[in-house]
C-alpha atoms as a PDB file:
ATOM      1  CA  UNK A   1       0.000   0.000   0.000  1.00  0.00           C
ATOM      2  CA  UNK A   2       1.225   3.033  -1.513  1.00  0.00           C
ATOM      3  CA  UNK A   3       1.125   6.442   1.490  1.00  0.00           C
ATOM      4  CA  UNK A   4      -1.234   8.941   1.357  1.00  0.00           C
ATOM      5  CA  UNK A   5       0.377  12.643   0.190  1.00  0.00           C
ATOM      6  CA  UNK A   6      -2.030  14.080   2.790  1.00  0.00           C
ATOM      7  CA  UNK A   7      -3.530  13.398   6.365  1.00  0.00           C
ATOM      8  CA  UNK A   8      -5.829  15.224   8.722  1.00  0.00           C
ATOM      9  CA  UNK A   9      -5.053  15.020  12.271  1.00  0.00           C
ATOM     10  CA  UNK A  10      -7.534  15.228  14.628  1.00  0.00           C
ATOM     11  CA  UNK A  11      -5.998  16.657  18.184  1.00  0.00           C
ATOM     12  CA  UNK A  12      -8.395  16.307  21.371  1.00  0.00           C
ATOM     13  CA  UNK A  13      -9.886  19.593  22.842  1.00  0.00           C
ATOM     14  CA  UNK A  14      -8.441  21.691  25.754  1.00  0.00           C
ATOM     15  CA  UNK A  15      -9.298  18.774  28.800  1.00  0.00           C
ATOM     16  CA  UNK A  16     -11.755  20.018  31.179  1.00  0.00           C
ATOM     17  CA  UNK A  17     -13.708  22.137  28.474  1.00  0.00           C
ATOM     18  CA  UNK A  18     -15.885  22.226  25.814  1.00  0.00           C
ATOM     19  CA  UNK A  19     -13.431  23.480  23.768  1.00  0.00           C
ATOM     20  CA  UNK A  20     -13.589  21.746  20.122  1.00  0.00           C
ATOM     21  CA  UNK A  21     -11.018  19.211  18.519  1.00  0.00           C
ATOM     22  CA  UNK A  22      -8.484  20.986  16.465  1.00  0.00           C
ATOM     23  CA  UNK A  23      -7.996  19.205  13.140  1.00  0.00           C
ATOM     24  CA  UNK A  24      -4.340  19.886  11.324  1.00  0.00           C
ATOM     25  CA  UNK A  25      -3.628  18.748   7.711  1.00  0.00           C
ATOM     26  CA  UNK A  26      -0.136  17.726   6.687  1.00  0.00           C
ATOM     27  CA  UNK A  27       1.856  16.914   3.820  1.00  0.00           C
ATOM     28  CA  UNK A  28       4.090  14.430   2.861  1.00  0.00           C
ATOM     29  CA  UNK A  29       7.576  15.533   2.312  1.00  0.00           C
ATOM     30  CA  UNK A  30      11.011  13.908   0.964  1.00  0.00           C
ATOM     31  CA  UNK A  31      12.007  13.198   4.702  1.00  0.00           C
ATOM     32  CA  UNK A  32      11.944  10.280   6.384  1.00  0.00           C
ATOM     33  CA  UNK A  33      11.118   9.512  10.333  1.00  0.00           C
ATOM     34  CA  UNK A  34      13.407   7.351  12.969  1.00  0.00           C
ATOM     35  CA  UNK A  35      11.126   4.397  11.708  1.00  0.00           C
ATOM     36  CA  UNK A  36      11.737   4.605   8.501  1.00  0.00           C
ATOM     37  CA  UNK A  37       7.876   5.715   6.972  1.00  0.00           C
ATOM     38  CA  UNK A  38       7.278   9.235   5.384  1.00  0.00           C
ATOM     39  CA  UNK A  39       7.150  12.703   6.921  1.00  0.00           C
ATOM     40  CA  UNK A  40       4.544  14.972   7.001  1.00  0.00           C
ATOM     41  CA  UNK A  41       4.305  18.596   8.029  1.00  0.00           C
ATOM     42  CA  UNK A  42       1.739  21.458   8.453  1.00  0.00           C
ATOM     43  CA  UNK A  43       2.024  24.475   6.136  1.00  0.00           C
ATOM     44  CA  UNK A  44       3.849  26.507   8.522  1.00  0.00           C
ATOM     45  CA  UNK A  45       6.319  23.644   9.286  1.00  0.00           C
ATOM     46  CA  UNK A  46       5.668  23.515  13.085  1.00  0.00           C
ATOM     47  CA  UNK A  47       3.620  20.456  12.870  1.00  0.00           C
ATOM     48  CA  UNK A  48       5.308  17.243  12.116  1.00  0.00           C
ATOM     49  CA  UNK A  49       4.867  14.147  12.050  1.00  0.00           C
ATOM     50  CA  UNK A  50       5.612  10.235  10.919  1.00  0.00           C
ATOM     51  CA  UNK A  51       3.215   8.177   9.471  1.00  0.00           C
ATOM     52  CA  UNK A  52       3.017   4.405   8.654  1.00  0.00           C
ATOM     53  CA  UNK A  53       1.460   2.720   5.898  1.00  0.00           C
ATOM     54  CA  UNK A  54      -0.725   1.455   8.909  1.00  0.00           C
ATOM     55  CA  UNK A  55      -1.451   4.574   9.725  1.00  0.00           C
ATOM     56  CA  UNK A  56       1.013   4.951  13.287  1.00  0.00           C
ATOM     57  CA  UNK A  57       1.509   8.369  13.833  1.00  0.00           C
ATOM     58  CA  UNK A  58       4.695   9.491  15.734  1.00  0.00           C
ATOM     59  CA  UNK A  59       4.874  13.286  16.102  1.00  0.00           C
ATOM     60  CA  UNK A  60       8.445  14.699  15.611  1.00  0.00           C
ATOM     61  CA  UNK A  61       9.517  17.771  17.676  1.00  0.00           C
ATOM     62  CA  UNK A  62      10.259  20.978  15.164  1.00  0.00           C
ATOM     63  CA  UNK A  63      12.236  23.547  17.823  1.00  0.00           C
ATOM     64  CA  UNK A  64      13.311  23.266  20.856  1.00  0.00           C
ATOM     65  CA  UNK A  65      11.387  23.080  23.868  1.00  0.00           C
ATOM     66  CA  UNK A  66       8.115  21.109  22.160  1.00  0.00           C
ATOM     67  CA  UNK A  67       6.370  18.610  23.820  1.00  0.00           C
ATOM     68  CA  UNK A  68       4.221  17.477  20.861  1.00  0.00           C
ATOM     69  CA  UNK A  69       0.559  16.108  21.108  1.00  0.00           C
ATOM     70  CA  UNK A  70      -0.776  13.130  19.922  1.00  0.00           C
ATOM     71  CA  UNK A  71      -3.372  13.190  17.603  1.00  0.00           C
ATOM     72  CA  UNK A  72      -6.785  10.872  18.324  1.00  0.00           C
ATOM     73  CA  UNK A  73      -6.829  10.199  14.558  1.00  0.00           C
ATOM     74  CA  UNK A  74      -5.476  10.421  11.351  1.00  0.00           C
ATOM     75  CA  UNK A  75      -7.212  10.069   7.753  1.00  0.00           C
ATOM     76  CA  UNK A  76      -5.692  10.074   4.704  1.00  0.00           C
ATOM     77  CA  UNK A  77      -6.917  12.346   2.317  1.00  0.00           C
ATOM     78  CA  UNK A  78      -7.219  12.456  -1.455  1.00  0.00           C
END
């Protein structure tokens, strides 16, 4: 199975409100992760992250001083 060029990931809400989910699309780029499987990245750069073919999402640190959030989901899109 050939990877998606884009994904949408879905990030929970502020915990403890009723804040919404914020939803983040990425695109592939020519980088690869620690594990080997593609890169993706937000338009600004600041979001990144690797994706499997099974969909595994590891988020990769941009700058200094992140402490990255884990998406609930990710969905490939066309």
């Amino acid at each position: 199975m050939s990877p998606a060029d884009r994904y949408a990931l879905t990030f929970p809400g502020t915990p403890g409100t009723q804040a919404p989910q914020d939803v983040v699309v990425v695109i592939r780029t020519s980088a690869t992760g620690p594990g080997g499987h593609p890169v993706y990245e937000d338009a600004s750069g600041i979001v990144r992250a690797e994706i499997s073919d099974s969909g595994e999402v590891r988020m990769l640190a941009s700058g200094g001083h992140q402490s990255p959030h884990f998406p609930v989901h990710a969905q490939p899109l066309p």
